[in-house]
N, C-alpha and C. Protein backbone atom coordinates (compact mmCIF):
# COMPACT_ATOMS: atom_id res chain seq x y z
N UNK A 1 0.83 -1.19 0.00
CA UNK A 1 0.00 0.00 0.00
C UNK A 1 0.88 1.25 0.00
N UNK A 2 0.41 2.44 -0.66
CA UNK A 2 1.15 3.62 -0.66
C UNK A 2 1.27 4.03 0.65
N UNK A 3 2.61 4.93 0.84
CA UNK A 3 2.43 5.32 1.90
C UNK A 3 1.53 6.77 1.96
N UNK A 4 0.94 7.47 3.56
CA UNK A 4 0.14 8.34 3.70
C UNK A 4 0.63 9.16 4.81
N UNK A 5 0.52 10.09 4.17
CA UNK A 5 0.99 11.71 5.26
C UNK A 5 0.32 12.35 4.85
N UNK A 6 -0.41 13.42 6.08
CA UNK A 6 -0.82 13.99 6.40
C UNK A 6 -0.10 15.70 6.70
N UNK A 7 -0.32 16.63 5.80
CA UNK A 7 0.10 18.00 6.40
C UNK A 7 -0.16 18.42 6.62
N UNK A 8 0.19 19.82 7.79
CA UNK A 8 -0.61 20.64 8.53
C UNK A 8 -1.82 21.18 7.82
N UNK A 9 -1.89 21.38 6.99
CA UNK A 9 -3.16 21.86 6.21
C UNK A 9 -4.13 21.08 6.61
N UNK A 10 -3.47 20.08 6.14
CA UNK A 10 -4.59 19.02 6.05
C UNK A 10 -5.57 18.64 7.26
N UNK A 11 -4.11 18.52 8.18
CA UNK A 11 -4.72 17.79 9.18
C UNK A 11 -5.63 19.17 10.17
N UNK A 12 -6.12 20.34 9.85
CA UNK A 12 -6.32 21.18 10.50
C UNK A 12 -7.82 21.33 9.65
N UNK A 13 -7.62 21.17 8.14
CA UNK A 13 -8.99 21.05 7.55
C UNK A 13 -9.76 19.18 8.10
N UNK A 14 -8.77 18.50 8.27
CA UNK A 14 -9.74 17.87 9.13
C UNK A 14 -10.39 17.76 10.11
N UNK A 15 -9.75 18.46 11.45
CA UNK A 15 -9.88 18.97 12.43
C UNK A 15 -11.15 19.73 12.20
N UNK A 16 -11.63 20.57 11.19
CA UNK A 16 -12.12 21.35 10.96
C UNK A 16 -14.31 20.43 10.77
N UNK A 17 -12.98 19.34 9.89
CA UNK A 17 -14.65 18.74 9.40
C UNK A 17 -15.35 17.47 10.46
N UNK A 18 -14.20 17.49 11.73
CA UNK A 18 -14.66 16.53 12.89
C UNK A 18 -15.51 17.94 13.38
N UNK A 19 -14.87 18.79 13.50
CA UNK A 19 -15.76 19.88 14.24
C UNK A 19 -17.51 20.05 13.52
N UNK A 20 -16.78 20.33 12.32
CA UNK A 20 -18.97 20.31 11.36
C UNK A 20 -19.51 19.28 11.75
N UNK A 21 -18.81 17.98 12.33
CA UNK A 21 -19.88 17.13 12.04
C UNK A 21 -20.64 17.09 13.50
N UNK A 22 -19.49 17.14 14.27
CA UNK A 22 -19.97 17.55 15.93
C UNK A 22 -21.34 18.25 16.26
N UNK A 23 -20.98 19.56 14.95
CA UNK A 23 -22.10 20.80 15.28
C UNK A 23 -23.37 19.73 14.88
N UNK A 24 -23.42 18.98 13.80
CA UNK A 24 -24.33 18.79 13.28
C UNK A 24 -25.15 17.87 14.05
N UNK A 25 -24.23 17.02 14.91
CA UNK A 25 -24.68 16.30 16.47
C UNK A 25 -25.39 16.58 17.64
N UNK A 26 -24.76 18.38 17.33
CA UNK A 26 -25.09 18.95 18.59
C UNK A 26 -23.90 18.18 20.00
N UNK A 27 -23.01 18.05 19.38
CA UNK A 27 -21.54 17.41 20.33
C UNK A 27 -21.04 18.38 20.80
N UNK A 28 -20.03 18.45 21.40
CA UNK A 28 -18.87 18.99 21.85
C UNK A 28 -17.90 17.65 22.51
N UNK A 29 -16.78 17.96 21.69
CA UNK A 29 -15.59 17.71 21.52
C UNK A 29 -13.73 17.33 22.11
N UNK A 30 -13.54 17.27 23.09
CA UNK A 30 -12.12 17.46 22.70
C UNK A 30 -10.87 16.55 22.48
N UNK A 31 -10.03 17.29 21.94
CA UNK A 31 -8.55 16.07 21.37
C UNK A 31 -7.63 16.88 21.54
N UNK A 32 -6.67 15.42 22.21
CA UNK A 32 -5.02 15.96 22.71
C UNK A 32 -4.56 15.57 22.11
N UNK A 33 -3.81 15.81 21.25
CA UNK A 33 -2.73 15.21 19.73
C UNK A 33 -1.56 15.78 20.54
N UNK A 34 -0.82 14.24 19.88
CA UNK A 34 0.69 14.53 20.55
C UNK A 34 1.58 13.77 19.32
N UNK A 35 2.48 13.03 19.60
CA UNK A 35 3.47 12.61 18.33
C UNK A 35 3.46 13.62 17.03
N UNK A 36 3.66 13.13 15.90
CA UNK A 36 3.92 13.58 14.75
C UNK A 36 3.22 14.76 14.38
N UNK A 37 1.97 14.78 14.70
CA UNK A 37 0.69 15.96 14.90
C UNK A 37 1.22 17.00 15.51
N UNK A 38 1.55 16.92 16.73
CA UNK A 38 2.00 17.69 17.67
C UNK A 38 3.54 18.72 16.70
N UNK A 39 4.75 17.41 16.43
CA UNK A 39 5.60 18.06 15.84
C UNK A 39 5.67 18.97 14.89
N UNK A 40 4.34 18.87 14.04
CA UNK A 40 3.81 19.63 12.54
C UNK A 40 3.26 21.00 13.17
N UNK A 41 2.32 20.75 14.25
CA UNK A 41 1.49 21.73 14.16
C UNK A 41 1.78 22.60 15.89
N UNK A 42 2.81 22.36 17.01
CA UNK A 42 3.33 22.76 17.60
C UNK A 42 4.51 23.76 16.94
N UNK A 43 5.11 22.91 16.36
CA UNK A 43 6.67 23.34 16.39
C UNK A 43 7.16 23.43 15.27
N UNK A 44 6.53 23.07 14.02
CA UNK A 44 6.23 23.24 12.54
C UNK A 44 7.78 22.13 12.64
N UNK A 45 8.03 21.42 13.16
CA UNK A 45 9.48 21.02 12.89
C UNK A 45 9.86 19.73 12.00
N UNK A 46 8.17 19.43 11.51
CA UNK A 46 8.00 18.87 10.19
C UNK A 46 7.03 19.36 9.60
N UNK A 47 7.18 18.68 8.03
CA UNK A 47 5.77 19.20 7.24
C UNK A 47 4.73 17.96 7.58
N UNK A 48 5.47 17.01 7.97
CA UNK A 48 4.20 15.80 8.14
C UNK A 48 4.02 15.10 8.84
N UNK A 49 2.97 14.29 8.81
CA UNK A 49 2.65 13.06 9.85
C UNK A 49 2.10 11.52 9.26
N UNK A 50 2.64 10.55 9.43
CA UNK A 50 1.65 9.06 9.25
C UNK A 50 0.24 9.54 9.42
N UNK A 51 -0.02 9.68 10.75
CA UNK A 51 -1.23 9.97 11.26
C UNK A 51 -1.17 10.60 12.59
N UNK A 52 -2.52 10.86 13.49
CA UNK A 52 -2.78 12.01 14.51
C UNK A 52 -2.91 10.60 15.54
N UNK A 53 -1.64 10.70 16.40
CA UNK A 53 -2.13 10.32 17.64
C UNK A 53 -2.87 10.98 18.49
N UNK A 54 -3.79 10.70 19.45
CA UNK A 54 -4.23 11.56 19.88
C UNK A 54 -5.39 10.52 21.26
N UNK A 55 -5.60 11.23 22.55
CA UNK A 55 -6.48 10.89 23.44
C UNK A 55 -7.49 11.84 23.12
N UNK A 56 -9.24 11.67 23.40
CA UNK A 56 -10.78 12.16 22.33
C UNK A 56 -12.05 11.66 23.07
N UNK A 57 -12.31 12.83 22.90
CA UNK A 57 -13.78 12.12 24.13
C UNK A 57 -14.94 13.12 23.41
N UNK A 58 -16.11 12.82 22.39
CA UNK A 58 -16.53 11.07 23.05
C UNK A 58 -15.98 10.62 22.17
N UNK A 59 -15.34 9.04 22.12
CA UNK A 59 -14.55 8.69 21.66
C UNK A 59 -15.36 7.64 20.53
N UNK A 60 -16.63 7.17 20.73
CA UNK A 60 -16.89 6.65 20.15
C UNK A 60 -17.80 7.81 18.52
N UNK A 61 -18.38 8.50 19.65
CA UNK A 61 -18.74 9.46 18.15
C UNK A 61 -17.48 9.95 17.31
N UNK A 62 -16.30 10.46 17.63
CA UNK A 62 -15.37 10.89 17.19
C UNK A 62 -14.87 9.14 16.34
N UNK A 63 -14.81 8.22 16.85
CA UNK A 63 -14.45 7.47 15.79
C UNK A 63 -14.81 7.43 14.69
N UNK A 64 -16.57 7.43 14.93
CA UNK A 64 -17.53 7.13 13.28
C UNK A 64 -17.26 8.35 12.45
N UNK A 65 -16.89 9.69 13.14
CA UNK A 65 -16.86 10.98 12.39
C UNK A 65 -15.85 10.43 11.56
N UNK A 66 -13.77 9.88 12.49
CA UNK A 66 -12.89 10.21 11.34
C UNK A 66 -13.53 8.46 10.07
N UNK A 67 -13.84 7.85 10.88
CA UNK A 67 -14.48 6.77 9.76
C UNK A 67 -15.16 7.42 8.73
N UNK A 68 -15.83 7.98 8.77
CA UNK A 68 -16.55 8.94 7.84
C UNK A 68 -15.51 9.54 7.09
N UNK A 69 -14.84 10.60 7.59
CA UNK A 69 -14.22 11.18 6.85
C UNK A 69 -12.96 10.57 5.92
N UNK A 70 -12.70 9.51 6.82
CA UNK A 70 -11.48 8.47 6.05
C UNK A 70 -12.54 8.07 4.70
N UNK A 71 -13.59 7.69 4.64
CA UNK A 71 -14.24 6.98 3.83
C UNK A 71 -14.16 8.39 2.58
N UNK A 72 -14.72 9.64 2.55
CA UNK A 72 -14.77 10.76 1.98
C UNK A 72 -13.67 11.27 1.54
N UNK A 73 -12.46 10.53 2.19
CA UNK A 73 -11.09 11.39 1.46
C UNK A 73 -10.39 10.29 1.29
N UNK A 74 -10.62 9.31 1.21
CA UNK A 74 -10.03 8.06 0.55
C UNK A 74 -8.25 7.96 1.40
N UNK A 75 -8.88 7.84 3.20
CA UNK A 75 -7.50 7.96 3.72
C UNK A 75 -7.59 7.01 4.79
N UNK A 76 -6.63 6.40 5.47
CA UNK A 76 -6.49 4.91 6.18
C UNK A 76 -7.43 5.65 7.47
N UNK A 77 -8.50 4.12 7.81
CA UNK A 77 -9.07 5.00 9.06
C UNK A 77 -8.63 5.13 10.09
N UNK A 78 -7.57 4.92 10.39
CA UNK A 78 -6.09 4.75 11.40
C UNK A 78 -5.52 6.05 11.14
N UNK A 79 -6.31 7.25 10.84
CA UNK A 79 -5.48 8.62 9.88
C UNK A 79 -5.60 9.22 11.66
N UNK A 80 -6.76 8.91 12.43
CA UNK A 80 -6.68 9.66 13.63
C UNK A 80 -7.04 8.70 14.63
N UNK A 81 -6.31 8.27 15.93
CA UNK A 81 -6.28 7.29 16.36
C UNK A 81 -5.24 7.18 17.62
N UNK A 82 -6.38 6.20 18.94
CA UNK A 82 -5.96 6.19 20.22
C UNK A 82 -4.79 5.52 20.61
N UNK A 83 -3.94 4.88 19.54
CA UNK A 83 -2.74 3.52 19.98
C UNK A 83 -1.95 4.33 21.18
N UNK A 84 -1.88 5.49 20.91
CA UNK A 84 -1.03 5.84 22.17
C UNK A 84 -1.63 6.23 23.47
N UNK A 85 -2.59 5.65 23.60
CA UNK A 85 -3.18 6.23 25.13
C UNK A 85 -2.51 5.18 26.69
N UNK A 86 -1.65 4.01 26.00
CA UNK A 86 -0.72 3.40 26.95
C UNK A 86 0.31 4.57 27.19
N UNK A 87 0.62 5.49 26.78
CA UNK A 87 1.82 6.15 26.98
C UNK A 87 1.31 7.38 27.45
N UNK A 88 -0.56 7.40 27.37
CA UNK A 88 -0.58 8.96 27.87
C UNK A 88 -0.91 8.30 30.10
N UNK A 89 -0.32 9.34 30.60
CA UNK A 89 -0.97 9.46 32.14
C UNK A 89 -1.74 10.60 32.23
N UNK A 90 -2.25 10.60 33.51
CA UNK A 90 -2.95 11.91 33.82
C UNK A 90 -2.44 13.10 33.63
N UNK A 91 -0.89 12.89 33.83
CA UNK A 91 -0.07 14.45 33.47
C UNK A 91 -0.81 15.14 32.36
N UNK A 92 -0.79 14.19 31.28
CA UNK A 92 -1.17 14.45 29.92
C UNK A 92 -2.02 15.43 29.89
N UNK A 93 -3.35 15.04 30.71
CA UNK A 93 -4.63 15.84 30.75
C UNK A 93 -4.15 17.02 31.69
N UNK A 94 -3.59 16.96 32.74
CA UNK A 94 -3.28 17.90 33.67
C UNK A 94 -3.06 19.79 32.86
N UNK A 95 -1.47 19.24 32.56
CA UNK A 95 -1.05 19.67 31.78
C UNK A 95 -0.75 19.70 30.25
N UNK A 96 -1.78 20.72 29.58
CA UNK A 96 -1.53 21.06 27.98
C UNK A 96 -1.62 22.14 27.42
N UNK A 97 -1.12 22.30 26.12
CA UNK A 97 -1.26 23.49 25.52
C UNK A 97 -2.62 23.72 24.63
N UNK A 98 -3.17 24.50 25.25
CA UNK A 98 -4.32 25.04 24.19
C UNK A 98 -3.55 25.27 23.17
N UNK A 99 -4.67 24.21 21.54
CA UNK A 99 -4.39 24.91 20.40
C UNK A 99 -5.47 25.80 19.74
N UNK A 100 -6.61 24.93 19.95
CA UNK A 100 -7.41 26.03 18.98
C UNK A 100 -8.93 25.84 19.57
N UNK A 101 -9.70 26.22 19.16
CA UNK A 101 -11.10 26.47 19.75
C UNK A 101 -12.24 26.54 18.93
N UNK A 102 -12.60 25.56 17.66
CA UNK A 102 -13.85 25.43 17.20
C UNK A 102 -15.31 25.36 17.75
N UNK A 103 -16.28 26.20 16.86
CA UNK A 103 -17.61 25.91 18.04
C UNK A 103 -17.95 24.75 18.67
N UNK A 104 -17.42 23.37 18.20
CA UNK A 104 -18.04 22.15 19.01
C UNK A 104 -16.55 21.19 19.48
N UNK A 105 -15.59 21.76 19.11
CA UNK A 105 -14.33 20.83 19.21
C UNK A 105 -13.32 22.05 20.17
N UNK A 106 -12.68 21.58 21.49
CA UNK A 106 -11.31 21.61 21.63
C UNK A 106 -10.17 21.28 21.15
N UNK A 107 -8.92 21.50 20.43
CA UNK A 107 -8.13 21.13 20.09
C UNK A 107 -7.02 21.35 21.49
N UNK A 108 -6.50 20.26 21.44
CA UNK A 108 -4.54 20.64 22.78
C UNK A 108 -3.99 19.75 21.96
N UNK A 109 -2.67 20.15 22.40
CA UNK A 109 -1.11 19.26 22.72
C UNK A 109 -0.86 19.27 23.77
N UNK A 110 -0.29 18.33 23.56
CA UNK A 110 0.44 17.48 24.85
C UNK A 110 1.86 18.17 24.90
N UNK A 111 2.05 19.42 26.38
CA UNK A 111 3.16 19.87 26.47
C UNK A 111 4.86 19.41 25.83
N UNK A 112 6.04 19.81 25.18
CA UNK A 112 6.92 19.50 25.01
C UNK A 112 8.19 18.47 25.69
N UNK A 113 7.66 18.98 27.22
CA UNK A 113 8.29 17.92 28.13
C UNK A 113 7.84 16.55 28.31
N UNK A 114 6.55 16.84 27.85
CA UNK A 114 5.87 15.19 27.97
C UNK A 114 6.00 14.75 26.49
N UNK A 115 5.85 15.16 25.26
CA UNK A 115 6.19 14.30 24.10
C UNK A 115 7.27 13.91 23.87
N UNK A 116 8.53 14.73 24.42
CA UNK A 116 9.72 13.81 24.63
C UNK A 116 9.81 13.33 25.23
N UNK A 117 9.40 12.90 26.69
CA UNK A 117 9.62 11.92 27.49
C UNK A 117 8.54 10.59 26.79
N UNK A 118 7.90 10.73 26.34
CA UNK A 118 6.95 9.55 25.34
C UNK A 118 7.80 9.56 24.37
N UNK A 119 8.73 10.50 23.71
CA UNK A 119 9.43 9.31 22.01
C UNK A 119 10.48 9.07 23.25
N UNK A 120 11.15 9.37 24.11
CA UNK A 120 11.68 8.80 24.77
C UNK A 120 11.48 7.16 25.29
N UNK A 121 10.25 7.27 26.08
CA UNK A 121 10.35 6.18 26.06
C UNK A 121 10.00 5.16 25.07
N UNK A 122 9.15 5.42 23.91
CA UNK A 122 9.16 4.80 22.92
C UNK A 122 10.57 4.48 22.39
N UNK A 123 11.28 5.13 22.20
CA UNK A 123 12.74 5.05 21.92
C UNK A 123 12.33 4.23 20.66
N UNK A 124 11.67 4.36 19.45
CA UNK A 124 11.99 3.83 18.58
C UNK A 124 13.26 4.19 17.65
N UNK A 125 14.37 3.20 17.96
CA UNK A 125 15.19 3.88 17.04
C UNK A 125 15.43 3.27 15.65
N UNK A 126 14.96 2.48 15.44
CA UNK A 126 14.90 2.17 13.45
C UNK A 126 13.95 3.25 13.11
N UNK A 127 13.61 4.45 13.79
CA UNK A 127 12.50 5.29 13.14
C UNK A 127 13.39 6.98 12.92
N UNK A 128 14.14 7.15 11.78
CA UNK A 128 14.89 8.40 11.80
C UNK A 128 14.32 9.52 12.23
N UNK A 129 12.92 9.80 11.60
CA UNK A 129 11.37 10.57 12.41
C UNK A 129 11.81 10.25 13.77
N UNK A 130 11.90 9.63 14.40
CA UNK A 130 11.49 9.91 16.08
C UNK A 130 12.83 10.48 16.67
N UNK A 131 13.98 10.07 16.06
CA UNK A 131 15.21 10.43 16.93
C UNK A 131 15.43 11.76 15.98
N UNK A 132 15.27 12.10 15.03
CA UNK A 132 14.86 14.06 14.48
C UNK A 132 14.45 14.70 15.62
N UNK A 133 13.06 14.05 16.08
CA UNK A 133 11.84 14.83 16.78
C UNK A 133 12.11 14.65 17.99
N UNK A 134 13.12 13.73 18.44
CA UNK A 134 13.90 13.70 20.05
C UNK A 134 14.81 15.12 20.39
N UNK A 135 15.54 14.64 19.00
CA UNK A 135 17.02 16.23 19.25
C UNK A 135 16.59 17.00 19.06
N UNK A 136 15.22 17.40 18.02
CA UNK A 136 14.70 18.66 18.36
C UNK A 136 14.10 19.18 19.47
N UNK A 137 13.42 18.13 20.24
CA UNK A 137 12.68 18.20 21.44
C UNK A 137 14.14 18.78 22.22
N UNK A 138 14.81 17.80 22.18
CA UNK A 138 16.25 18.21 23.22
C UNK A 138 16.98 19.75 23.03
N UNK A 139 16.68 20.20 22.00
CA UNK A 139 17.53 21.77 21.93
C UNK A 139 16.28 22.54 22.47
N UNK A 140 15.08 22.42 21.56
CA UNK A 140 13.84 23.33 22.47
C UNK A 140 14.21 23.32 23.68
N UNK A 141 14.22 22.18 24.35
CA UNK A 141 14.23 22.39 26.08
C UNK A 141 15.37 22.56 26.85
N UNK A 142 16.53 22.83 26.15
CA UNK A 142 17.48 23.09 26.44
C UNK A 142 18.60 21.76 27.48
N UNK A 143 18.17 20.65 26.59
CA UNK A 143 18.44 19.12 27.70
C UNK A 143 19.74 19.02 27.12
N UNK A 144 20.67 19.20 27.50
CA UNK A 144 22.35 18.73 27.05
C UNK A 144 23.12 17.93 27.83
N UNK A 145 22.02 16.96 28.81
CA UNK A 145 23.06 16.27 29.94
C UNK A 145 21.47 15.08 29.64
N UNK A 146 22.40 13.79 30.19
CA UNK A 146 21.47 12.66 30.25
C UNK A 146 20.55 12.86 31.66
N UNK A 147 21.40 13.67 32.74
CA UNK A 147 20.56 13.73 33.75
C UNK A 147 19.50 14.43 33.27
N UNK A 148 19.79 15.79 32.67
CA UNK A 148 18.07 16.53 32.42
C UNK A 148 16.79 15.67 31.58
N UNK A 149 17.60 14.99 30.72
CA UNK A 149 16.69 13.85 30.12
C UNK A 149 15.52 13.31 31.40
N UNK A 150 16.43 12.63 32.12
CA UNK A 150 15.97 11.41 32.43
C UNK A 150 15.08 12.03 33.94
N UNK A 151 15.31 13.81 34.13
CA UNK A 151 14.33 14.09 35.19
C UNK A 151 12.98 14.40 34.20
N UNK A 152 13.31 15.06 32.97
CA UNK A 152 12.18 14.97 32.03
C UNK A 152 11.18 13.54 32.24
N UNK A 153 11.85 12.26 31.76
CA UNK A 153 11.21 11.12 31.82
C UNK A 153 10.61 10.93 33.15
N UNK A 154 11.23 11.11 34.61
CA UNK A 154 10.61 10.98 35.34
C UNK A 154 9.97 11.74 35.93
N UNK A 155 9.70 12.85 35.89
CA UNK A 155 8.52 13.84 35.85
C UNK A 155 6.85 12.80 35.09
N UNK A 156 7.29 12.40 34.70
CA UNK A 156 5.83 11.83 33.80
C UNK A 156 5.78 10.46 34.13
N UNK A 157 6.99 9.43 34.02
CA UNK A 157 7.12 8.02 34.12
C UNK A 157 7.73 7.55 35.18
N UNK A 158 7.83 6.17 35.80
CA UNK A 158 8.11 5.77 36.96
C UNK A 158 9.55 5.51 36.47
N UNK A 159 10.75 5.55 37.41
CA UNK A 159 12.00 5.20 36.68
C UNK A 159 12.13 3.98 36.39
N UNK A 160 11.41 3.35 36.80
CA UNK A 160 11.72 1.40 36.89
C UNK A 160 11.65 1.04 35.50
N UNK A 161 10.44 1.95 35.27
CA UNK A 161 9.44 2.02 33.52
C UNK A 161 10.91 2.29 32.82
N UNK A 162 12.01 3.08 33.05
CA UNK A 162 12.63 3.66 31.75
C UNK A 162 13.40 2.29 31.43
N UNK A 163 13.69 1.83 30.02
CA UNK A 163 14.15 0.94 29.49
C UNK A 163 15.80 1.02 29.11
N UNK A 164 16.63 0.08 29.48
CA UNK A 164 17.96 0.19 29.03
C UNK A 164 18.23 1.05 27.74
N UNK A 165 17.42 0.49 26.87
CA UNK A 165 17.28 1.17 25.47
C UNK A 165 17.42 2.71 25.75
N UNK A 166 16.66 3.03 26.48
CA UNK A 166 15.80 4.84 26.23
C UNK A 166 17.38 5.48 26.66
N UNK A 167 17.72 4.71 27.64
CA UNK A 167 19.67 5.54 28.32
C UNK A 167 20.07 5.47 26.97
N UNK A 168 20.24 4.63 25.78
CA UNK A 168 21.18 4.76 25.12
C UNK A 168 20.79 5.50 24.17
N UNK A 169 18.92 5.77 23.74
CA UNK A 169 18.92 6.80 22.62
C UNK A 169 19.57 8.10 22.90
N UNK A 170 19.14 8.32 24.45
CA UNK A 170 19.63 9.65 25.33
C UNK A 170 21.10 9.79 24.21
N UNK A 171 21.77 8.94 25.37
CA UNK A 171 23.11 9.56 24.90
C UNK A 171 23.12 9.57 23.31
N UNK A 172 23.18 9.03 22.37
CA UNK A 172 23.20 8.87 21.15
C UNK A 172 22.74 10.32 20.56
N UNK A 173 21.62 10.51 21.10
CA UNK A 173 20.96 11.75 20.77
C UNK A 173 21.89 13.10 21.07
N UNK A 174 22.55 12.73 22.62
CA UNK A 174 22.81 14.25 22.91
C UNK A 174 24.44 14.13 22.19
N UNK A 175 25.08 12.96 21.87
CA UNK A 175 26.31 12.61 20.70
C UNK A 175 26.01 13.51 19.40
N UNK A 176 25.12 13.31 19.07
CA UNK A 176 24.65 13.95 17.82
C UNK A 176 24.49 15.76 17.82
N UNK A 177 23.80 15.98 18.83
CA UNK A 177 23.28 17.67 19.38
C UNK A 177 25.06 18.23 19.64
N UNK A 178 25.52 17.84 20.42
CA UNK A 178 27.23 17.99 20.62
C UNK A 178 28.29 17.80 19.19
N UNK A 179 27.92 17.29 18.26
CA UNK A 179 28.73 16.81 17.09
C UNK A 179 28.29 18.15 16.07
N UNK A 180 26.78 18.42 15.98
CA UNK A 180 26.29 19.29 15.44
C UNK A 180 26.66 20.68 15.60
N UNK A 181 26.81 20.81 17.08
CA UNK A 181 27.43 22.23 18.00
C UNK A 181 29.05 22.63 17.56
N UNK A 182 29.48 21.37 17.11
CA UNK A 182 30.95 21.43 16.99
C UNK A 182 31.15 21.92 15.45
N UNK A 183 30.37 21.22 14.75
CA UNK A 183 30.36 21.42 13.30
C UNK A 183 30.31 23.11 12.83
N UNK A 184 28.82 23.20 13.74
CA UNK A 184 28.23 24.83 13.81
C UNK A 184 29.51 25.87 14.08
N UNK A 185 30.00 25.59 15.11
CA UNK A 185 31.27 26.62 15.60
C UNK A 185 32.29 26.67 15.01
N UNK A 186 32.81 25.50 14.45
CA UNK A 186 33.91 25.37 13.65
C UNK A 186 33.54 25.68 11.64
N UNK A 187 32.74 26.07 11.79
CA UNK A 187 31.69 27.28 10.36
C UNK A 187 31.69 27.92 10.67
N UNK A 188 31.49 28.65 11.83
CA UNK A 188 31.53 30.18 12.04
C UNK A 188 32.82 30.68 12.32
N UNK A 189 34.24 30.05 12.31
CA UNK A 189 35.48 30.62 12.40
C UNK A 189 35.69 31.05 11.08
């Protein structure tokens, strides 16, 4: 099957047509998009996404809506979708960033400290997308030591939870942010 991305446009005119259909329900709405969503339309620090992770309530009307709309734009109905709600906690909801405010829909993200501590612990690293969207996460927040990492991660996650793996994207990551810094300075002489 081809592959499918989603760009901010897009995914904001969809956003748009979960909201019409809401009105047309007489619903109200809201969704916390975090991963790839988040990276596009937070931090513009891509043009795209697979698809919108995201936690959505009500969750079952909001399914048949993007079913609907997957069916109308000829796009996987997996285009907006809960797989990551193992990785969201209450923090999640606690703390977020208002994005936008349609008459029947809330839009948030899921703060910066918490989507890196989630590709964190996802630590997928056969995924060049996630360790991009790590080191970018890592200069935004200004993380240049494994310790600041790993109070990030545990701010949100239990330490027991962090995986051998996630220590080594750390370092790998902040290898890379440091290699980059060196490159940068040694261009500007």
């Amino acid at each position: 099957m081809e592959q499918f991305y989603l760009g901010k446009e897009e995914i904001l005119e969809n956003f748009e047509l979960i909201n019409e259909e809401l009105k047309l329900l007489d619903t109200h709405g809201e969704i916390l998009i975090t991963g790839g969503a988040s990276m596009c339309l937070v931090f513009s620090a891509r043009s795209s996404t697979k698809d919108i992770d995201a936690v959505y309530e009500p969750k079952t009307i909001i399914n048949d809506i993007v079913a609907k709309i997957a069916l109308q734009k000829g796009m996987p109905k997996s285009w907006l979708n809960d797989s990551v709600k193992g990785f969201m906690t209450a923090k999640a909801h606690e703390k977020k960033m208002f994005l936008k405010n349609y008459s029947n829909l809330k839009l948030y993200s899921v703060l910066p400290e918490y989507l890196l501590a989630m590709k964190l612990m996802s630590s997928r690293t056969e995924s060049e997308t996630d360790i991009k969207d790590i080191i970018f996460l890592m200069k935004y927040l200004e993380i240049d030591t494994g310790e600041k990492a790993k109070q990030v991660i545990e701010a949100v996650f239990k330490a027991e939870h962090i995986l051998p793996k996630t220590r080594y994207v750390i370092e790998e990551c902040l290898e890379k942010i440091l290699k980059e810094k060196k490159n940068n300075a040694s261009q500007t002489k």
